[in-house]
C-alpha atoms as a PDB file:
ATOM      1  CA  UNK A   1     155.031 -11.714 106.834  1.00  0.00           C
ATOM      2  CA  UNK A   2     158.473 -12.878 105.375  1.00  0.00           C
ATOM      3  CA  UNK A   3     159.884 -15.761 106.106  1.00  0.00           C
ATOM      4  CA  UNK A   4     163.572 -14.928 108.114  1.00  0.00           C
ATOM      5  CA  UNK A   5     164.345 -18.548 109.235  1.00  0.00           C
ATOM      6  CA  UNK A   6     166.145 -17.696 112.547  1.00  0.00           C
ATOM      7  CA  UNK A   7     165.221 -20.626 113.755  1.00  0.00           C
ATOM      8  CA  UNK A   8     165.520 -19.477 117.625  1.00  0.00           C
ATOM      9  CA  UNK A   9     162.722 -16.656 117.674  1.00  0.00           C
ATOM     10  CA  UNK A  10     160.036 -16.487 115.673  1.00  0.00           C
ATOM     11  CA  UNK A  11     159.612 -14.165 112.370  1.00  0.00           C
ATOM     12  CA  UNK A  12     156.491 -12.285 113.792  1.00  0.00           C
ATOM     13  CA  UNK A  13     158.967 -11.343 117.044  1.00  0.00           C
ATOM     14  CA  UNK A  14     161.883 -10.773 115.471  1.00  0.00           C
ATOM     15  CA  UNK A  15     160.097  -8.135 113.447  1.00  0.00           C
ATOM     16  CA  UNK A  16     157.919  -6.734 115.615  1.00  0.00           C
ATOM     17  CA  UNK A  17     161.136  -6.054 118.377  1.00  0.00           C
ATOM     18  CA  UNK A  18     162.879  -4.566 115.629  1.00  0.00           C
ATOM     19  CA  UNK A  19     160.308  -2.418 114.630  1.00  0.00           C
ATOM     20  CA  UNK A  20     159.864  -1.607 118.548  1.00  0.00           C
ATOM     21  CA  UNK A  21     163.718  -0.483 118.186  1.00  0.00           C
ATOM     22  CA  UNK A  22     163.259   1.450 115.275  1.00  0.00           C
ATOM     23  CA  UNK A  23     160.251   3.779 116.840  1.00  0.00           C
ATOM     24  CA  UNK A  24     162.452   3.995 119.828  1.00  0.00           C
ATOM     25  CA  UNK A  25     165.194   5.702 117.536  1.00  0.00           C
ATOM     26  CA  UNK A  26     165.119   9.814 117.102  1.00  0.00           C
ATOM     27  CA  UNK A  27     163.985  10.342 113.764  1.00  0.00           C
ATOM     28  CA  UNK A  28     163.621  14.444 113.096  1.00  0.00           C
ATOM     29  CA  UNK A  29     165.372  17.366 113.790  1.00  0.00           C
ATOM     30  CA  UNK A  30     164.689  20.821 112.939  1.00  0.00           C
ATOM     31  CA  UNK A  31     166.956  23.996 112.834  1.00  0.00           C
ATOM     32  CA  UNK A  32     165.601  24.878 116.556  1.00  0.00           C
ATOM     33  CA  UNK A  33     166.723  21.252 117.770  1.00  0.00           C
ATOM     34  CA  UNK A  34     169.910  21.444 115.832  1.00  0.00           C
ATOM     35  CA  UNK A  35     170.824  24.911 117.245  1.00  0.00           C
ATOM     36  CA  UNK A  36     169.394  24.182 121.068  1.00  0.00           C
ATOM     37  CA  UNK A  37     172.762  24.071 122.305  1.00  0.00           C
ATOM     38  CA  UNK A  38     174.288  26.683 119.855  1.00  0.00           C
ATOM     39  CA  UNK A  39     176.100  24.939 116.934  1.00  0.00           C
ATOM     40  CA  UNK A  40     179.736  26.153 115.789  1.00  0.00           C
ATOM     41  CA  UNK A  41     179.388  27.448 112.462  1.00  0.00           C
ATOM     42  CA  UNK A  42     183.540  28.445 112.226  1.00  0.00           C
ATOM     43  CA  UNK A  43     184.169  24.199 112.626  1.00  0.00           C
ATOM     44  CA  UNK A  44     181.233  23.700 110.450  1.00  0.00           C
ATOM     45  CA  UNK A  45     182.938  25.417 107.788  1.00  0.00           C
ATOM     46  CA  UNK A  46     186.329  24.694 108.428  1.00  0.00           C
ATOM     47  CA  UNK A  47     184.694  20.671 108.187  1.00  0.00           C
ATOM     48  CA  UNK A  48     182.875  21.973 104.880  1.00  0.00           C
ATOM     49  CA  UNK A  49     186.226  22.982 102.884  1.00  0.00           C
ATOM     50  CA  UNK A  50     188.709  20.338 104.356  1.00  0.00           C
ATOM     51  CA  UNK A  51     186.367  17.206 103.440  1.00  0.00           C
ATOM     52  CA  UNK A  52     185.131  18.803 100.332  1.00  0.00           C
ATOM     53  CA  UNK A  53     182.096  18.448 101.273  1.00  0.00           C
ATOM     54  CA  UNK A  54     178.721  20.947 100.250  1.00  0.00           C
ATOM     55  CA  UNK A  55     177.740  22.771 103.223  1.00  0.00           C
ATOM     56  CA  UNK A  56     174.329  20.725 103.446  1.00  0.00           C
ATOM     57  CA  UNK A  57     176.540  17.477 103.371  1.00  0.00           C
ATOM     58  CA  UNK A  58     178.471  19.107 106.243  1.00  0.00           C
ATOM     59  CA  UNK A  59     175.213  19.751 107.870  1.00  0.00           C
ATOM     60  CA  UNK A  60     173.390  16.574 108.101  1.00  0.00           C
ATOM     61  CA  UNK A  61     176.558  15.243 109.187  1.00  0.00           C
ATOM     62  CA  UNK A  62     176.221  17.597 112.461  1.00  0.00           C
ATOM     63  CA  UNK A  63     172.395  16.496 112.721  1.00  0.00           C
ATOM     64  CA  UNK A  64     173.444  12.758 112.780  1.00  0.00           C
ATOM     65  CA  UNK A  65     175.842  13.250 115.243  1.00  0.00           C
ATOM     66  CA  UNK A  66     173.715  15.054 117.045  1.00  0.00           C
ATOM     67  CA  UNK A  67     170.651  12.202 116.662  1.00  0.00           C
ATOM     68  CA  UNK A  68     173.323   9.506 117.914  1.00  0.00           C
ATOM     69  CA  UNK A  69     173.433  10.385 121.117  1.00  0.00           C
ATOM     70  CA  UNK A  70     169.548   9.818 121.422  1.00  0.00           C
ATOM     71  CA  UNK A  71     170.284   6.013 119.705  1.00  0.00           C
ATOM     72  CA  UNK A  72     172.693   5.040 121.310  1.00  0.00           C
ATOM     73  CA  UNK A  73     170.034   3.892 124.409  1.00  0.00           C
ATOM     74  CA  UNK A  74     167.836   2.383 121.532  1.00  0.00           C
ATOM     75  CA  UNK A  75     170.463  -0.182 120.660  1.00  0.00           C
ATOM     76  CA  UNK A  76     170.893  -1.388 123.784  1.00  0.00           C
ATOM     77  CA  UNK A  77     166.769  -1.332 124.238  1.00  0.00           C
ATOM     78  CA  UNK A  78     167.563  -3.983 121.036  1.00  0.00           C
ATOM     79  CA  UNK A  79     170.152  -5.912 122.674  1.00  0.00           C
ATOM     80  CA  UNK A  80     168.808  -6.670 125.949  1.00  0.00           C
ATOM     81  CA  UNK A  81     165.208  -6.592 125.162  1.00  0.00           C
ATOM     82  CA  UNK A  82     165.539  -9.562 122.589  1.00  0.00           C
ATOM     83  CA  UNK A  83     165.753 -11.785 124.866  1.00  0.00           C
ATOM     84  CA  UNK A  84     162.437 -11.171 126.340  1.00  0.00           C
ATOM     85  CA  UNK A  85     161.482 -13.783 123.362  1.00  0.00           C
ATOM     86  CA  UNK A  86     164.058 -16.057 124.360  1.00  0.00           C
ATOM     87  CA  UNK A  87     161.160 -17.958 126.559  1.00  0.00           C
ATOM     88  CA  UNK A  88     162.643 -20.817 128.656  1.00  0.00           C
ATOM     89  CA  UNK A  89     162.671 -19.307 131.494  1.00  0.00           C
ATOM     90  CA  UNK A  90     164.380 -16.079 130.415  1.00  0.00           C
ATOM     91  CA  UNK A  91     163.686 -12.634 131.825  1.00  0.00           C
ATOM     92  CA  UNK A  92     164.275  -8.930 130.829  1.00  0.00           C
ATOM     93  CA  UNK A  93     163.442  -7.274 134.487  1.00  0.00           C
ATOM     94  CA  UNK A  94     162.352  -3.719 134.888  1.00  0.00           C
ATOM     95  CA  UNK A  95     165.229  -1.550 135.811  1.00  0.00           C
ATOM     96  CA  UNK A  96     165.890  -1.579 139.348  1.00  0.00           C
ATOM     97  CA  UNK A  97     164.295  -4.894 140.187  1.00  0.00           C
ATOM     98  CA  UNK A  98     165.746  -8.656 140.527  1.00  0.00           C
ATOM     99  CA  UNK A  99     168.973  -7.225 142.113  1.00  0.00           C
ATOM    100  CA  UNK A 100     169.723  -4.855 139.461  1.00  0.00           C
ATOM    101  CA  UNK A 101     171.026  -7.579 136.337  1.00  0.00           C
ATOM    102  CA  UNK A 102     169.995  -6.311 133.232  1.00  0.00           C
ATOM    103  CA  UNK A 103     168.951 -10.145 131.994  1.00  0.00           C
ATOM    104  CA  UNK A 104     168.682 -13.145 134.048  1.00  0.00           C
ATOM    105  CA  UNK A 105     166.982 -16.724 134.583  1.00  0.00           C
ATOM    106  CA  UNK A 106     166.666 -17.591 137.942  1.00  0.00           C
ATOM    107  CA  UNK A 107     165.669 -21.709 136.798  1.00  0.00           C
ATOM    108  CA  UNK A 108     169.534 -21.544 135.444  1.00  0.00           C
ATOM    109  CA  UNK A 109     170.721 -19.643 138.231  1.00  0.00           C
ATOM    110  CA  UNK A 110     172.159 -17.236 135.554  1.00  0.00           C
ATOM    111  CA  UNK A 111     172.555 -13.642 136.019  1.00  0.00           C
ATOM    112  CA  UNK A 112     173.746 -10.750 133.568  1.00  0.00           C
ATOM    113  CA  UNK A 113     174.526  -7.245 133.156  1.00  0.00           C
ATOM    114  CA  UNK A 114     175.077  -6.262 129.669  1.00  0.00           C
ATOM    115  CA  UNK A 115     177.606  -3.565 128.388  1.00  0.00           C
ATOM    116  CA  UNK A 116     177.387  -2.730 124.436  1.00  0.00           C
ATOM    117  CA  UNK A 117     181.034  -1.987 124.281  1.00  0.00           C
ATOM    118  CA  UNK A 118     183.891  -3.805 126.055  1.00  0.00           C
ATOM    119  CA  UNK A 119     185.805   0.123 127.357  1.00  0.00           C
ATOM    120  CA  UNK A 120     182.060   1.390 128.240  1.00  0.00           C
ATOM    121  CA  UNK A 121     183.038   1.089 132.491  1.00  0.00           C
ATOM    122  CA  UNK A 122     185.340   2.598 134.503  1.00  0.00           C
ATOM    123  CA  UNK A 123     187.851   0.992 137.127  1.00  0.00           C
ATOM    124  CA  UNK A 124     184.692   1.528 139.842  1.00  0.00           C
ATOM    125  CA  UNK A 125     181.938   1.026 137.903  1.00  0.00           C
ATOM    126  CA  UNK A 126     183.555  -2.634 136.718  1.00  0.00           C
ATOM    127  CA  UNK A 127     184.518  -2.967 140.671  1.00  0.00           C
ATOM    128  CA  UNK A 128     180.842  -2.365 141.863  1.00  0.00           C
ATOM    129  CA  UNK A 129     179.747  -4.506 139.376  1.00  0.00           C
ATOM    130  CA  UNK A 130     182.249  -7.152 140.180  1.00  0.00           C
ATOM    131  CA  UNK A 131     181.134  -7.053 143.804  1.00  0.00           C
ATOM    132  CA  UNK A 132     177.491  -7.042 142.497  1.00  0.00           C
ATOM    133  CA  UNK A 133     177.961 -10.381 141.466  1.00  0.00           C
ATOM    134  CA  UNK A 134     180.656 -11.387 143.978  1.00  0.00           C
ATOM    135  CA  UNK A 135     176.680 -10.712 146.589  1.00  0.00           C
ATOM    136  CA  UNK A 136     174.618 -12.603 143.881  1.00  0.00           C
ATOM    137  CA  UNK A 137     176.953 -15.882 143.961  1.00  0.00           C
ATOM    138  CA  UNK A 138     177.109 -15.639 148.037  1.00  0.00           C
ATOM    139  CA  UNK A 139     173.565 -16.008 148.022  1.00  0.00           C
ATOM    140  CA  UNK A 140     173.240 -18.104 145.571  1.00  0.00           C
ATOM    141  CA  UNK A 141     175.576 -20.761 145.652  1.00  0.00           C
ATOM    142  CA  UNK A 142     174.241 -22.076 141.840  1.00  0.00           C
ATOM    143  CA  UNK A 143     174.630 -18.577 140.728  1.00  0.00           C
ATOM    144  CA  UNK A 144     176.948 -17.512 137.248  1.00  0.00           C
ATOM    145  CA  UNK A 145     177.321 -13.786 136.902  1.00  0.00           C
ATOM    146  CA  UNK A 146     178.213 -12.973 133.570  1.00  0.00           C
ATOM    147  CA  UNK A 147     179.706  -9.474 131.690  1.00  0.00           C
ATOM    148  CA  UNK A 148     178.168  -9.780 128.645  1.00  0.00           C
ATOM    149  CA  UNK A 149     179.819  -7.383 125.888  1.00  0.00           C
ATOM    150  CA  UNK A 150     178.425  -7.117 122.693  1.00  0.00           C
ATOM    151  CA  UNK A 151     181.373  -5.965 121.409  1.00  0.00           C
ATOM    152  CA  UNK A 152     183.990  -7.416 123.063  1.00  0.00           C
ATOM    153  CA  UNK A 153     187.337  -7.797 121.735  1.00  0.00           C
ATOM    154  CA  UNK A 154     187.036 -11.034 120.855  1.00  0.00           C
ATOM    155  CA  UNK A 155     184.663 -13.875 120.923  1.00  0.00           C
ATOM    156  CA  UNK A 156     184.932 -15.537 124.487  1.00  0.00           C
ATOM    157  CA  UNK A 157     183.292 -16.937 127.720  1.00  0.00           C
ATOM    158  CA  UNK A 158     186.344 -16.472 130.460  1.00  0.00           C
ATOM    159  CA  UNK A 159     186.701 -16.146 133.724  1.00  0.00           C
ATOM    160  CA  UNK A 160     186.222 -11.802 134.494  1.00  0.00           C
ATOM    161  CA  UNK A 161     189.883 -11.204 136.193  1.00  0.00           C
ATOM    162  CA  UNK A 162     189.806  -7.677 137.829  1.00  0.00           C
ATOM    163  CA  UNK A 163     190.954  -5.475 140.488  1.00  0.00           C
ATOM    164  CA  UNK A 164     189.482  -4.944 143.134  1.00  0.00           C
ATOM    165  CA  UNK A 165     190.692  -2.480 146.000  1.00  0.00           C
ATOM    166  CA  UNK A 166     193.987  -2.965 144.519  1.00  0.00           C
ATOM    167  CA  UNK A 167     193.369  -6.743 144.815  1.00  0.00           C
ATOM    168  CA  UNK A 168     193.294  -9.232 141.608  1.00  0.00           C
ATOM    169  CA  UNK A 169     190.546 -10.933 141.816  1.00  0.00           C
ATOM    170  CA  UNK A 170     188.539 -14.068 139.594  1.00  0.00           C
ATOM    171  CA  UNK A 171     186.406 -16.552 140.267  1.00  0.00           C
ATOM    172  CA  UNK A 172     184.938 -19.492 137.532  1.00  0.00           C
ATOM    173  CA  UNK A 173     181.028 -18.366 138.317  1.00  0.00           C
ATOM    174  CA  UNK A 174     181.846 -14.899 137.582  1.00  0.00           C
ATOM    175  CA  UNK A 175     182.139 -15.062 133.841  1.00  0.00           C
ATOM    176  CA  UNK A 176     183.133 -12.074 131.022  1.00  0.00           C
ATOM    177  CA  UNK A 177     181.058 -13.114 128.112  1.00  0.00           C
ATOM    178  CA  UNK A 178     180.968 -11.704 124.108  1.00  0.00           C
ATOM    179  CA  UNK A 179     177.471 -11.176 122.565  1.00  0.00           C
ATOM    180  CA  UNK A 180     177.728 -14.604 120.354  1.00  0.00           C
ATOM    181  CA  UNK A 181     178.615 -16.718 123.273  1.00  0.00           C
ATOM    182  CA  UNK A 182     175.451 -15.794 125.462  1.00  0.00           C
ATOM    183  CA  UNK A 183     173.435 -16.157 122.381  1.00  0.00           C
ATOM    184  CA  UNK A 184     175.190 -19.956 122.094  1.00  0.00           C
ATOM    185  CA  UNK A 185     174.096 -19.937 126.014  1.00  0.00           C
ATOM    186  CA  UNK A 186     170.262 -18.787 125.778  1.00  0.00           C
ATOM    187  CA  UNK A 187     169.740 -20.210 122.025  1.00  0.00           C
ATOM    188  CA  UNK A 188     171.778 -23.467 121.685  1.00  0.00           C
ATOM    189  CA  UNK A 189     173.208 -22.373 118.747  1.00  0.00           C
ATOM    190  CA  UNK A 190     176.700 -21.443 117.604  1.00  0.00           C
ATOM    191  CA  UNK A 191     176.522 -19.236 114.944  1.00  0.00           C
ATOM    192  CA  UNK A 192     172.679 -17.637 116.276  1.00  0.00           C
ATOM    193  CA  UNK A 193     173.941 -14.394 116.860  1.00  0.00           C
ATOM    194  CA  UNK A 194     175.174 -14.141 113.256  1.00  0.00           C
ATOM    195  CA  UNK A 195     172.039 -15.661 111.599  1.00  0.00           C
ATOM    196  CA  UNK A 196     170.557 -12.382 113.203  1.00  0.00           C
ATOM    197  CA  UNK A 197     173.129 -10.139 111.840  1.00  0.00           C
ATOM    198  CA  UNK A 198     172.622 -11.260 108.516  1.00  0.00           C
ATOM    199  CA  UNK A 199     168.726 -10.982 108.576  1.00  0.00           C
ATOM    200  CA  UNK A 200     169.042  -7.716 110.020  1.00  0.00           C
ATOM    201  CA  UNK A 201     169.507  -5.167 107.457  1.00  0.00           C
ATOM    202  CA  UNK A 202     166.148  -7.352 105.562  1.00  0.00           C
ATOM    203  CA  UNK A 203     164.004  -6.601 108.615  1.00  0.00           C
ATOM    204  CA  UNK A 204     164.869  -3.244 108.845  1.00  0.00           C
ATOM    205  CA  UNK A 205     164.465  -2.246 104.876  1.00  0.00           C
ATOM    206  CA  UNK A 206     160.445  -4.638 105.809  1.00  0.00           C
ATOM    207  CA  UNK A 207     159.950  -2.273 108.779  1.00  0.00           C
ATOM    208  CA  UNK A 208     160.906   0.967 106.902  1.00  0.00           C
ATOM    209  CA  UNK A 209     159.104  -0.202 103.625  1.00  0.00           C
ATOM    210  CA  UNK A 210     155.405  -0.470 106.311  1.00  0.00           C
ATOM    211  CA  UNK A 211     156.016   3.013 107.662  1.00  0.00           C
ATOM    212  CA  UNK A 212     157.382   5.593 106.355  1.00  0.00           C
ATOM    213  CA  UNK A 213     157.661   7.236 109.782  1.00  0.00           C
ATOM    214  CA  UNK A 214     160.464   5.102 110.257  1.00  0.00           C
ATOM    215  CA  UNK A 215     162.515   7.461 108.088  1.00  0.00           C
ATOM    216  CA  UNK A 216     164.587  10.281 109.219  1.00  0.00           C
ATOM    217  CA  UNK A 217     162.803  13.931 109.058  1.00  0.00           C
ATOM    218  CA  UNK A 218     165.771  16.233 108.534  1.00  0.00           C
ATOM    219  CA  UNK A 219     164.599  19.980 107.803  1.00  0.00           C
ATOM    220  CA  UNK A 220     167.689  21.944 108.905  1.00  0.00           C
ATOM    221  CA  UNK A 221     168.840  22.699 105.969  1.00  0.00           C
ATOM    222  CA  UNK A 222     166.218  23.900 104.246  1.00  0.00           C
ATOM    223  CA  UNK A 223     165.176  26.055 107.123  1.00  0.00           C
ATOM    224  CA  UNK A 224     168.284  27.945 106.508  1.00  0.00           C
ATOM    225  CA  UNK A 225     168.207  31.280 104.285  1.00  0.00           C
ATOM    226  CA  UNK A 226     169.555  29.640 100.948  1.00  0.00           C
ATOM    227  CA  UNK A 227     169.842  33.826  99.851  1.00  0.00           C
ATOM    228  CA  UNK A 228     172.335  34.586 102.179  1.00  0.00           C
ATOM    229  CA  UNK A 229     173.188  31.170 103.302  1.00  0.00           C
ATOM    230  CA  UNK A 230     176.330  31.815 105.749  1.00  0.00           C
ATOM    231  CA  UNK A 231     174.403  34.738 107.241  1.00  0.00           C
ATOM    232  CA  UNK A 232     172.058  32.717 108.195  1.00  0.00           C
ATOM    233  CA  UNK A 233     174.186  30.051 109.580  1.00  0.00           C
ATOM    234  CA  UNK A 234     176.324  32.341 111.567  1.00  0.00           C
ATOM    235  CA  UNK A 235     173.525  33.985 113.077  1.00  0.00           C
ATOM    236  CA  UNK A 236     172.660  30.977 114.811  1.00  0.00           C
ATOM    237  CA  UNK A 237     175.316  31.771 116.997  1.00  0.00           C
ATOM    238  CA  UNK A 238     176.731  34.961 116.439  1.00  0.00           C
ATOM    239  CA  UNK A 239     173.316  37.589 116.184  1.00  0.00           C
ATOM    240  CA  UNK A 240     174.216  39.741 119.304  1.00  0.00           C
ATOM    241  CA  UNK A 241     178.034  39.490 118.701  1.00  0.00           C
ATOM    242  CA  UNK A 242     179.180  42.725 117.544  1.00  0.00           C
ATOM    243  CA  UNK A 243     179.252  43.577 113.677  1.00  0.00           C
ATOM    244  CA  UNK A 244     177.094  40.547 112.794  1.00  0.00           C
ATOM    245  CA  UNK A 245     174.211  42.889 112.196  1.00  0.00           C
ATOM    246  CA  UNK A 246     175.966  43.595 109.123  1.00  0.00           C
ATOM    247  CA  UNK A 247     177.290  40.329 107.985  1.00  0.00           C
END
């Protein structure tokens, strides 16, 4: 195995989660999964001639959109389930279970719900969280609650100031915390959350390179009549529209 010198998880787990990630992800599409909710071939084409782009270009652009909805839940499968080799204490909990935090170590008294994106909640679903850990620090008087944000809008560990019932509310053990500050938390390291940024794109290219499966399977295209190419695309959607039988 390569040598990735993180320093704060080991090489074989640092792979290996990856990897875990990477299975995780959506990796094929065919013309019936591209077309299960009817594609629009007009926007397809009007995307085709205003970005200058070959209809096949066009098209795995559509597929990839498509696919990221799927991934989106993989990378925050990578996020929070890193730290399942934090050891020390540190736990990943089944969902539903240890009051509902998303990461948490009860010998630190810490408690976290992670969000990959700092706009991701809405007024109430920030407000039930914020009460969440308003219960957690009543019961536990040692509790912190933190909002961890892996991308947050800028690198922090603050005090979470929000409204509540039309009230402002803060309080120092309920904490809003970026990605790289957490990391500083469960790691002891500063900069640990960018040594694994930098080593990422290596471990990926090492966990393609073992299995090919890893790759994306795209056969829309060429599942498309190439003879009568926009026929074929506009059929997708169009077959029992009238005149289409003779496009």
């Amino acid at each position: 195995m390569k040598k990735y010198n993180l320093g704060f998880v080991s090489d074989s787990d640092i792979y290996n989660h990856v990897k875990a990630t990477v299975l995780q992800y959506r990796r094929s599409i065919n013309l019936k999964d591209f077309n299960k909710n009817i594609i629009d071939p007009i926007k397809l084409t009007f995307d085709s001639k205003i970005y200058g782009q070959t209809m096949q270009q066009t098209i795995e652009s559509e597929c990839l959109r498509q696919i990221d909805k799927t991934n989106n839940n993989c990378i925050g499968y990578f996020h929070q389930n890193l730290f399942k080799c934090a050891g020390n204490g540190w736990e990943v909990p089944a969902n539903g279970t240890k009051g509902g935090f998303d990461v948490l170590n009860d010998n630190l008294h810490i408690y976290v719900e992670m969000k990959n994106k700092h706009n991701t909640m809405n007024a109430a679903s920030s407000q039930k969280t914020y009460i969440k850990m308003q219960g957690k620090i009543l019961e536990d008087d040692k509790a912190t609650c933190m909002l961890v944000e892996i991308i947050a809008k800028k690198s922090q560990n603050i005090k979470w100031n929000i409204r509540v019932d039309g009230n402002s509310r803060s309080h120092d053990k309920i904490r809003r915390v970026s990605i790289d500050k957490f990391y500083e938390i469960v790691f002891g390291q500063k900069d640990a959350f960018f040594k694994l940024c930098k080593v990422l794109p290596d471990i990926l290219d090492d966990v393609i390179a073992e299995d090919e499966s890893a790759k994306l399977k795209n056969t829309v295209y060429d599942e498309l009549d190439k003879k009568d190419f926009y026929k074929s695309l506009y059929l997708l959607a169009f077959r029992t529209y009238e005149g289409f039988e003779n496009f």
